[in-house]
PDB file of N, CA and C in Angstrom:
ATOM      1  N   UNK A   1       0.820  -1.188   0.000  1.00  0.00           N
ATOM      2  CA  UNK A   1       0.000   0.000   0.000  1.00  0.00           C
ATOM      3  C   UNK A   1       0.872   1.263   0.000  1.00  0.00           C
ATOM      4  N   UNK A   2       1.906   1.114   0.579  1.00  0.00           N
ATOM      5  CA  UNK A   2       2.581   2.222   0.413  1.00  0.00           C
ATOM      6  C   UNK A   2       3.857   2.810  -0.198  1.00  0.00           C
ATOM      7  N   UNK A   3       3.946   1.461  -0.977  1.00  0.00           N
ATOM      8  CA  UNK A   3       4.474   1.465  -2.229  1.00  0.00           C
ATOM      9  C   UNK A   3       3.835   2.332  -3.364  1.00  0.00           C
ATOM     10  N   UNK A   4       2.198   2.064  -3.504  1.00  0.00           N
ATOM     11  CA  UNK A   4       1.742   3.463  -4.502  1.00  0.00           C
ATOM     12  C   UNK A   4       1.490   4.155  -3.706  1.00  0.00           C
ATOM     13  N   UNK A   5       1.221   4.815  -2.720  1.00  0.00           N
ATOM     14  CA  UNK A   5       1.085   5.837  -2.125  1.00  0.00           C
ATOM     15  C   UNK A   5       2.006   6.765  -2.085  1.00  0.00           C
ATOM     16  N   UNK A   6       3.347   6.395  -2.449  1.00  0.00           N
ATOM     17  CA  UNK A   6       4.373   7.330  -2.191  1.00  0.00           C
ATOM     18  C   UNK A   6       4.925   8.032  -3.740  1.00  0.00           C
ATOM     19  N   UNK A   7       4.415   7.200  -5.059  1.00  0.00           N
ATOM     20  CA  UNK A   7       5.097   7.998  -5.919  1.00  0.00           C
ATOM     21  C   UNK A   7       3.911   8.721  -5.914  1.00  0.00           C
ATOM     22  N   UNK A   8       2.673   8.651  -6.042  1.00  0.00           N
ATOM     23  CA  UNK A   8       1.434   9.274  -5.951  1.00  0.00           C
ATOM     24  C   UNK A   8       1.594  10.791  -5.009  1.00  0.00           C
ATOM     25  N   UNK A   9       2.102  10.711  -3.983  1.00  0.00           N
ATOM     26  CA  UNK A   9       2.311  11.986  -2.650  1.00  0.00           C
ATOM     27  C   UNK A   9       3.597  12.765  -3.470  1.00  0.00           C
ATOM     28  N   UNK A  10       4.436  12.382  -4.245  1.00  0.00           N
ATOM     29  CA  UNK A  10       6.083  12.597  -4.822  1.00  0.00           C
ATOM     30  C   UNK A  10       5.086  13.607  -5.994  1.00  0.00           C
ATOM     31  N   UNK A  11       4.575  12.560  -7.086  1.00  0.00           N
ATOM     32  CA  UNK A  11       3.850  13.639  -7.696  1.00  0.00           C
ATOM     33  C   UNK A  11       3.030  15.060  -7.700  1.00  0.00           C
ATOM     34  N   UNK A  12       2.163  14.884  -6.231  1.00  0.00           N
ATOM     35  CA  UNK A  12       1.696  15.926  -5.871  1.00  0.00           C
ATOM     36  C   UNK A  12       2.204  17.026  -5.709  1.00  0.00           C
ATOM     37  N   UNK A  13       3.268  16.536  -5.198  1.00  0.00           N
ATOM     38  CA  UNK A  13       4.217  17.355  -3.959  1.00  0.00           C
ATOM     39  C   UNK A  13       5.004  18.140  -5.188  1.00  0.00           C
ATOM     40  N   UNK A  14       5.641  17.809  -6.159  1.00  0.00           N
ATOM     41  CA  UNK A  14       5.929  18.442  -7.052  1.00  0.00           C
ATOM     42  C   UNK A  14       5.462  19.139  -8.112  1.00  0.00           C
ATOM     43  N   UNK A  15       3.889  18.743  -8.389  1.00  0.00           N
ATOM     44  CA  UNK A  15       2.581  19.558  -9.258  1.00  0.00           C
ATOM     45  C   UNK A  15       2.699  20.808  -7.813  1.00  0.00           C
ATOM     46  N   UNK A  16       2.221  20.565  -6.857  1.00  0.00           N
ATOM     47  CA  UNK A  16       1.963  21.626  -6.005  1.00  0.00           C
ATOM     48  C   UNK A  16       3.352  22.874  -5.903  1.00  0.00           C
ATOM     49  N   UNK A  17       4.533  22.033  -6.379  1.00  0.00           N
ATOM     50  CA  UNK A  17       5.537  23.356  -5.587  1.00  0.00           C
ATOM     51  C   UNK A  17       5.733  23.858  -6.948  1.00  0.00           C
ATOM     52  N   UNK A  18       5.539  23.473  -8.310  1.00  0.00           N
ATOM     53  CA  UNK A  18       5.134  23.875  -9.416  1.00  0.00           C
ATOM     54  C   UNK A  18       4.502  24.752  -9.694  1.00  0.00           C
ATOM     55  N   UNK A  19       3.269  24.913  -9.439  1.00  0.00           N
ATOM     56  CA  UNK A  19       2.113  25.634  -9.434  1.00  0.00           C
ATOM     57  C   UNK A  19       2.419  26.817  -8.909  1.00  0.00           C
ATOM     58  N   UNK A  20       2.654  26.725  -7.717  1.00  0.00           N
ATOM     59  CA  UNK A  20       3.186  27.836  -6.340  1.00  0.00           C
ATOM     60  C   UNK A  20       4.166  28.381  -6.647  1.00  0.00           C
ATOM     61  N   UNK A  21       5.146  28.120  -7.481  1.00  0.00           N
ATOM     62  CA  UNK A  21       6.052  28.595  -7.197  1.00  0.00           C
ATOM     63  C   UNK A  21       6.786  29.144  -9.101  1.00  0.00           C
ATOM     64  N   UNK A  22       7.667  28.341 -10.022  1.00  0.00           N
ATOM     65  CA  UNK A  22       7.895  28.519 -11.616  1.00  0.00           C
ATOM     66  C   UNK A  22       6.231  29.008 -12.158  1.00  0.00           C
ATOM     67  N   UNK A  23       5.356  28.475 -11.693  1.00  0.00           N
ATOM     68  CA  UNK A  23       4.336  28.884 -12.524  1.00  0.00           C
ATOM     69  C   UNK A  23       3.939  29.796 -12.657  1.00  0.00           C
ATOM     70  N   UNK A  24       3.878  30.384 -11.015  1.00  0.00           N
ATOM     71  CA  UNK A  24       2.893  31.680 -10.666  1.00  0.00           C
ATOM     72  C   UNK A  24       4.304  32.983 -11.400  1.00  0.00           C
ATOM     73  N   UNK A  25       5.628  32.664 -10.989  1.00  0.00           N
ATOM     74  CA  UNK A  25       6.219  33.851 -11.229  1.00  0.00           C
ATOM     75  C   UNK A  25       6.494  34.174 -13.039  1.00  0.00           C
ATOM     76  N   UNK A  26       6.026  33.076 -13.915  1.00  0.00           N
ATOM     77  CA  UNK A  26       6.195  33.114 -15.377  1.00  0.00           C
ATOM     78  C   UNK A  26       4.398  33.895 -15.321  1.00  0.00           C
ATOM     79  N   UNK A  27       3.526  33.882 -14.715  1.00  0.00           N
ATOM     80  CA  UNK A  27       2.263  34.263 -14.937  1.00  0.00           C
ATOM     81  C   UNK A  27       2.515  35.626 -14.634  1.00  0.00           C
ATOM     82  N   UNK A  28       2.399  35.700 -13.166  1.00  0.00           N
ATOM     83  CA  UNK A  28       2.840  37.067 -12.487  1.00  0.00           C
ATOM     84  C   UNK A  28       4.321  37.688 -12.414  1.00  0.00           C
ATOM     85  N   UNK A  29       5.132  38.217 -13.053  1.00  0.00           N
ATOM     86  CA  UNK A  29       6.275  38.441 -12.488  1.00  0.00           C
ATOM     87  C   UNK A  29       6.202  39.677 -11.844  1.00  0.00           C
ATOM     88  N   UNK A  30       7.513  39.363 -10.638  1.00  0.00           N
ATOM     89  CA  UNK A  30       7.697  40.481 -10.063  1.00  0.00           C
ATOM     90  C   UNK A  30       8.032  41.849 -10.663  1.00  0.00           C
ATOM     91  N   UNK A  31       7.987  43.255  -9.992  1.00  0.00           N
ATOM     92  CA  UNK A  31       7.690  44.278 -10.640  1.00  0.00           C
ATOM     93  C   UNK A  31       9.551  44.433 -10.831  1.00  0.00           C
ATOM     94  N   UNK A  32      10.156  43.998 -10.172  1.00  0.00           N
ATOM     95  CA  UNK A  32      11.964  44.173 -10.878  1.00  0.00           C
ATOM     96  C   UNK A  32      12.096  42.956 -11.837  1.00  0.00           C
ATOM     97  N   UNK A  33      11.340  42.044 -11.986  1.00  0.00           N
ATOM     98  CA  UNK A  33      11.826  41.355 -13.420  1.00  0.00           C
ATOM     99  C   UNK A  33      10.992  42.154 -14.114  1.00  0.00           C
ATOM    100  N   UNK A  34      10.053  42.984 -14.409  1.00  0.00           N
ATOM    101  CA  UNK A  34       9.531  43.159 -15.359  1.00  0.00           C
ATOM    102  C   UNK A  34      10.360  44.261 -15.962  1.00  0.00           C
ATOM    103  N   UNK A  35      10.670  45.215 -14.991  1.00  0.00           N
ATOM    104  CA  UNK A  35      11.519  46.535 -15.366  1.00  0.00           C
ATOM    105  C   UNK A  35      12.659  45.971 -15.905  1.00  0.00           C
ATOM    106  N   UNK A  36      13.673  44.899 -15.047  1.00  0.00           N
ATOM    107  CA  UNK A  36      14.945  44.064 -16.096  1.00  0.00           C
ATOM    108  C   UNK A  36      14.632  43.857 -17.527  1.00  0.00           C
ATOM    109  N   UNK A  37      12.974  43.239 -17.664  1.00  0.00           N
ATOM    110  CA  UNK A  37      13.252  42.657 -18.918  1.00  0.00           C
ATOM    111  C   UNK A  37      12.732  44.259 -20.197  1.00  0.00           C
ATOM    112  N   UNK A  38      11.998  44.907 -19.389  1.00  0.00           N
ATOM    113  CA  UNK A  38      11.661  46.352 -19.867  1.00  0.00           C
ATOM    114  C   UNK A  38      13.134  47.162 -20.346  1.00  0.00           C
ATOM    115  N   UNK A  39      14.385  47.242 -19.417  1.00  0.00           N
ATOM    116  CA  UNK A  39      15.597  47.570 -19.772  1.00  0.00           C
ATOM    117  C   UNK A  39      16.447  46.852 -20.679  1.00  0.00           C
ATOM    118  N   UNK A  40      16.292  45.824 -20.881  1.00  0.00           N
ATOM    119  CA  UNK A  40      16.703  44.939 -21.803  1.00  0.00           C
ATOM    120  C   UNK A  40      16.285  45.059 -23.340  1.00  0.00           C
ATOM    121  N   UNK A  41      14.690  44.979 -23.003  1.00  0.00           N
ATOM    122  CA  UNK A  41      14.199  45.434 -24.818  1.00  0.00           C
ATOM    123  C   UNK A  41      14.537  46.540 -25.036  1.00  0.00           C
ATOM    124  N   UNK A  42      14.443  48.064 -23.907  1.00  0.00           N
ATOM    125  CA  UNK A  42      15.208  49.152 -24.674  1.00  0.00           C
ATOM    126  C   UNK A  42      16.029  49.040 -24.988  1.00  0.00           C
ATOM    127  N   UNK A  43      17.075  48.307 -24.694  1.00  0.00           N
ATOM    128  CA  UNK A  43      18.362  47.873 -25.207  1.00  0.00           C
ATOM    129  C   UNK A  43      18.654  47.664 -26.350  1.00  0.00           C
ATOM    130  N   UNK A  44      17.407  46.705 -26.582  1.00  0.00           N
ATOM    131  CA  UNK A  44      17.473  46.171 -27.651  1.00  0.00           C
ATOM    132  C   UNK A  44      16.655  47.056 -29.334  1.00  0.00           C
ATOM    133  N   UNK A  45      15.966  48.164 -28.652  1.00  0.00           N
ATOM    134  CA  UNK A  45      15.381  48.922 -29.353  1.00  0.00           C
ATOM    135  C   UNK A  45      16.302  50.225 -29.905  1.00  0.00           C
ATOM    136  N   UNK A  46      17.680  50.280 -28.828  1.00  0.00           N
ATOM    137  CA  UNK A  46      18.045  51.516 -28.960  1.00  0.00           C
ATOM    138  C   UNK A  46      19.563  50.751 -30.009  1.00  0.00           C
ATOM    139  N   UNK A  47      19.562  49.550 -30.024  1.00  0.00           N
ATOM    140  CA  UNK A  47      20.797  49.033 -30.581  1.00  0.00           C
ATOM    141  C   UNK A  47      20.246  49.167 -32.432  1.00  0.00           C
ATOM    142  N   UNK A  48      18.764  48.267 -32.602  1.00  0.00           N
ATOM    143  CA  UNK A  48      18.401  48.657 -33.626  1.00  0.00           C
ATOM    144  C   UNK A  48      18.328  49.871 -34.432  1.00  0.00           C
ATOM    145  N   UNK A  49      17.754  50.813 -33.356  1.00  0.00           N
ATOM    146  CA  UNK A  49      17.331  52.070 -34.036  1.00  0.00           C
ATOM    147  C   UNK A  49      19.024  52.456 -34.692  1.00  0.00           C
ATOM    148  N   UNK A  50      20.059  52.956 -33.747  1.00  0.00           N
ATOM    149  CA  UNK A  50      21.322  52.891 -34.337  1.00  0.00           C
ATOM    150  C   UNK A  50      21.856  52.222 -35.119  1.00  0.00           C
ATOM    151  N   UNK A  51      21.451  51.247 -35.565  1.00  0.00           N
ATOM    152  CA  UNK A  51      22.188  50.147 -36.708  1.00  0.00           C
ATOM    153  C   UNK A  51      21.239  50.157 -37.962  1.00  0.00           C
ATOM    154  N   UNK A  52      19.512  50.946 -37.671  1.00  0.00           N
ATOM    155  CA  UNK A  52      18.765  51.008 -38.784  1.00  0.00           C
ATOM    156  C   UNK A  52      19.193  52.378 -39.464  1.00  0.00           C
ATOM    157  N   UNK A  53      19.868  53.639 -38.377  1.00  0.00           N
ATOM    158  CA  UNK A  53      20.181  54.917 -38.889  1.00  0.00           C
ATOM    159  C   UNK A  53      21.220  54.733 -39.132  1.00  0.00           C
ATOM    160  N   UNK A  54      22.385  53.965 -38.569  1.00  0.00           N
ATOM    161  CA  UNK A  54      23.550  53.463 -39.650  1.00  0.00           C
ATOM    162  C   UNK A  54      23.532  53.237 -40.769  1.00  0.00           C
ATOM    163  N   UNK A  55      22.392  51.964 -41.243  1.00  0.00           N
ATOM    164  CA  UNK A  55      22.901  51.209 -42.475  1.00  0.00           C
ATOM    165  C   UNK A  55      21.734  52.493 -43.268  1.00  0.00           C
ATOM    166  N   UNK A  56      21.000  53.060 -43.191  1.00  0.00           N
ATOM    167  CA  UNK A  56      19.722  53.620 -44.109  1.00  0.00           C
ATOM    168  C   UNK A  56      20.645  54.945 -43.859  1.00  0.00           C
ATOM    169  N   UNK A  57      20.986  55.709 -42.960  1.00  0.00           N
ATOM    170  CA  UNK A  57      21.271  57.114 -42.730  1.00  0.00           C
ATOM    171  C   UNK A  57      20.505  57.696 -42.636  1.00  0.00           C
ATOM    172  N   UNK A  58      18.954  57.279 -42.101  1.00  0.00           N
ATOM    173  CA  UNK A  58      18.140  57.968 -42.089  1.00  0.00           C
ATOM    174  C   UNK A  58      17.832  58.369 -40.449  1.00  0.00           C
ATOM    175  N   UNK A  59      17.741  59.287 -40.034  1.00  0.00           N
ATOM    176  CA  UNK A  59      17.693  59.783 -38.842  1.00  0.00           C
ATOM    177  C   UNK A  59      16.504  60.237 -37.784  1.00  0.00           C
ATOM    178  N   UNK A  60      15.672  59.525 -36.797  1.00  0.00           N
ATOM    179  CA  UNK A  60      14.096  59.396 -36.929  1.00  0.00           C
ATOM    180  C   UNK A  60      13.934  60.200 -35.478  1.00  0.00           C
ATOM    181  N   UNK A  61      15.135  60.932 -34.790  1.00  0.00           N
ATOM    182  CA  UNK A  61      15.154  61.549 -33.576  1.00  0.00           C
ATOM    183  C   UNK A  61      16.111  60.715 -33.010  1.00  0.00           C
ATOM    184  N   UNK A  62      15.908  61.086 -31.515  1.00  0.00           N
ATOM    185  CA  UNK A  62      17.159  60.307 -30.452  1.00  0.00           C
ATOM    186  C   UNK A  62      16.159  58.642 -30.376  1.00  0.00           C
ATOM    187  N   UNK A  63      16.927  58.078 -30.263  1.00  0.00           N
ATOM    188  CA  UNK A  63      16.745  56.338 -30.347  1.00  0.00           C
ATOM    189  C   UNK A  63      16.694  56.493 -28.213  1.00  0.00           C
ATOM    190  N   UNK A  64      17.135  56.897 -27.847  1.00  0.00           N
ATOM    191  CA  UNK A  64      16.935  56.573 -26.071  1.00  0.00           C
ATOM    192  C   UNK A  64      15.537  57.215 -25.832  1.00  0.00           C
ATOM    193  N   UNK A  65      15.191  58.256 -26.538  1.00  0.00           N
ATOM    194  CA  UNK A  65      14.360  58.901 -26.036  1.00  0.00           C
ATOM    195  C   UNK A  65      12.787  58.099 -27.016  1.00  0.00           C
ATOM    196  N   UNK A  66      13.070  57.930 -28.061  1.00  0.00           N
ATOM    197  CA  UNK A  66      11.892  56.839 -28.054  1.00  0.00           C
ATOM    198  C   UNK A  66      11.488  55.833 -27.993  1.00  0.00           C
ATOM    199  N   UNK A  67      12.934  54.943 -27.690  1.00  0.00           N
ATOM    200  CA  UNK A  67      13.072  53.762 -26.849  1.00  0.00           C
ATOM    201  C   UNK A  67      12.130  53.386 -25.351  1.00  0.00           C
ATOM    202  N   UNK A  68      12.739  54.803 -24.724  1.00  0.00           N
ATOM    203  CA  UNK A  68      12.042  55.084 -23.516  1.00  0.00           C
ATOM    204  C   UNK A  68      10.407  55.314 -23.303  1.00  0.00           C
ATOM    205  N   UNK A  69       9.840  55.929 -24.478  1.00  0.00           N
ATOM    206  CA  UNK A  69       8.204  56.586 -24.833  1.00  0.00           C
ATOM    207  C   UNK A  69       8.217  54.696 -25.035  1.00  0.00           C
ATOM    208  N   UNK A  70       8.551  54.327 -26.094  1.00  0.00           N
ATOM    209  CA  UNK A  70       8.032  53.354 -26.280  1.00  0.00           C
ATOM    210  C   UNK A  70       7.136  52.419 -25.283  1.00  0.00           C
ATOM    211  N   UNK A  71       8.798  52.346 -24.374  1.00  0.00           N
ATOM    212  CA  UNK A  71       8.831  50.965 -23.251  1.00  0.00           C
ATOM    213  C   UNK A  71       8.685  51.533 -22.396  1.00  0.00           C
ATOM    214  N   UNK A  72       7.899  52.361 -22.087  1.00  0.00           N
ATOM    215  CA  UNK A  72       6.952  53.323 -20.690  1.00  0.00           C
ATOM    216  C   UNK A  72       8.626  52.953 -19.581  1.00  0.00           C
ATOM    217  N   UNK A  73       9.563  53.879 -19.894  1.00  0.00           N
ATOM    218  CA  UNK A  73      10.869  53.924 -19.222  1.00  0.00           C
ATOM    219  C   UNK A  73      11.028  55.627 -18.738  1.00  0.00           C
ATOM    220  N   UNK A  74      11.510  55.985 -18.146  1.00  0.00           N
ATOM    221  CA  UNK A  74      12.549  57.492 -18.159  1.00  0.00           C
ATOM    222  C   UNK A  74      13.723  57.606 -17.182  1.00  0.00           C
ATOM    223  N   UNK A  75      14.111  58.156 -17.030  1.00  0.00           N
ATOM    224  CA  UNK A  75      15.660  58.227 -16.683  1.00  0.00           C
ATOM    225  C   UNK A  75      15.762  59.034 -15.276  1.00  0.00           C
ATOM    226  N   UNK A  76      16.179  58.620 -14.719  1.00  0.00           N
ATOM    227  CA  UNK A  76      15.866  59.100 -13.017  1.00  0.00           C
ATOM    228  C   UNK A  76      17.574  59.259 -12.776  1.00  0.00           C
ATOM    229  N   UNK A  77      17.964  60.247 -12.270  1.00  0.00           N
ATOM    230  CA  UNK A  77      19.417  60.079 -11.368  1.00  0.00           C
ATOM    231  C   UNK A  77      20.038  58.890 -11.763  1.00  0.00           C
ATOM    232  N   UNK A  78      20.432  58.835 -12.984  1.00  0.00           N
ATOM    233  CA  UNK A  78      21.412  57.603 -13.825  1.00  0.00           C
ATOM    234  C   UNK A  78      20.324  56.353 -14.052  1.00  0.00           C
ATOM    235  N   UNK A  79      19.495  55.907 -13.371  1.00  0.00           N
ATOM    236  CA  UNK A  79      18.822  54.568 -13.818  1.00  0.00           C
ATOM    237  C   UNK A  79      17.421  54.803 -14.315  1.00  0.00           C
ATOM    238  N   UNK A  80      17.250  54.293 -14.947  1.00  0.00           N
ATOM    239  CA  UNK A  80      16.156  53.966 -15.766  1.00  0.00           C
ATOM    240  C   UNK A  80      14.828  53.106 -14.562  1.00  0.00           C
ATOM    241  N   UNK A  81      13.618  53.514 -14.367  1.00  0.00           N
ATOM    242  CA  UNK A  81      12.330  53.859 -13.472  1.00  0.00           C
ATOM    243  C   UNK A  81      11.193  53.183 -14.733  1.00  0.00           C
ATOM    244  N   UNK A  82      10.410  52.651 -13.898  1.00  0.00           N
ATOM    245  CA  UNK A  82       9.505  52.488 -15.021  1.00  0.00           C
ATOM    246  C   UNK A  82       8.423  53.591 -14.858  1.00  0.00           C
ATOM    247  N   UNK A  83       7.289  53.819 -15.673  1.00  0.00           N
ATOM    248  CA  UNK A  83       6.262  54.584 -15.158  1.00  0.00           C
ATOM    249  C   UNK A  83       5.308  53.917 -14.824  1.00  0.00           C
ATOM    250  N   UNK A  84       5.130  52.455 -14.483  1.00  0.00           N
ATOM    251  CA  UNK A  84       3.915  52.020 -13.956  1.00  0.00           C
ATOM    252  C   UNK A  84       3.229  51.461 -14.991  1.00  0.00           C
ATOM    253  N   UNK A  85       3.048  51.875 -16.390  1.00  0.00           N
ATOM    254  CA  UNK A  85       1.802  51.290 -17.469  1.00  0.00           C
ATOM    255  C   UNK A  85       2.664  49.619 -17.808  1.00  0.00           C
TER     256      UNK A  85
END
């Protein structure tokens, strides 16, 4: 009997710390992973914009500053703040 009882409790036990725990924070993330991954795509927005006005020469304003409008960012005393949206 308690031979199946135990991979049965093993399973649970790992659906449950699953759920609670990798699941909820890929659903919900916290408000500093979201801003990390928010600083990251500007990153990645402000690398493009410079490599699209490189190779075209076409010049569409400052790349930080609509990086930032974009990705609801602005610039606080050196670090980058989100605005909340």
């Amino acid at each position: 009997m308690f031979r199946r009882l135990l991979p049965i409790a093993i399973m649970i036990a790992a659906g449950y710390w699953y759920w609670s725990g990798p699941y909820q924070e890929q659903r919900h993330p916290a408000d500093e992973k979201k801003l990390e991954n928010a600083i990251e795509d500007m990153r990645q927005c402000i690398r493009g914009m410079n490599y699209k006005s490189g190779a075209t020469g076409e010049n569409v304003g400052d790349p930080e500053a609509i990086c930032a409008e974009r990705h609801h960012l602005y610039l606080y005393e050196g670090e980058w703040r989100s605005t909340g949206e």
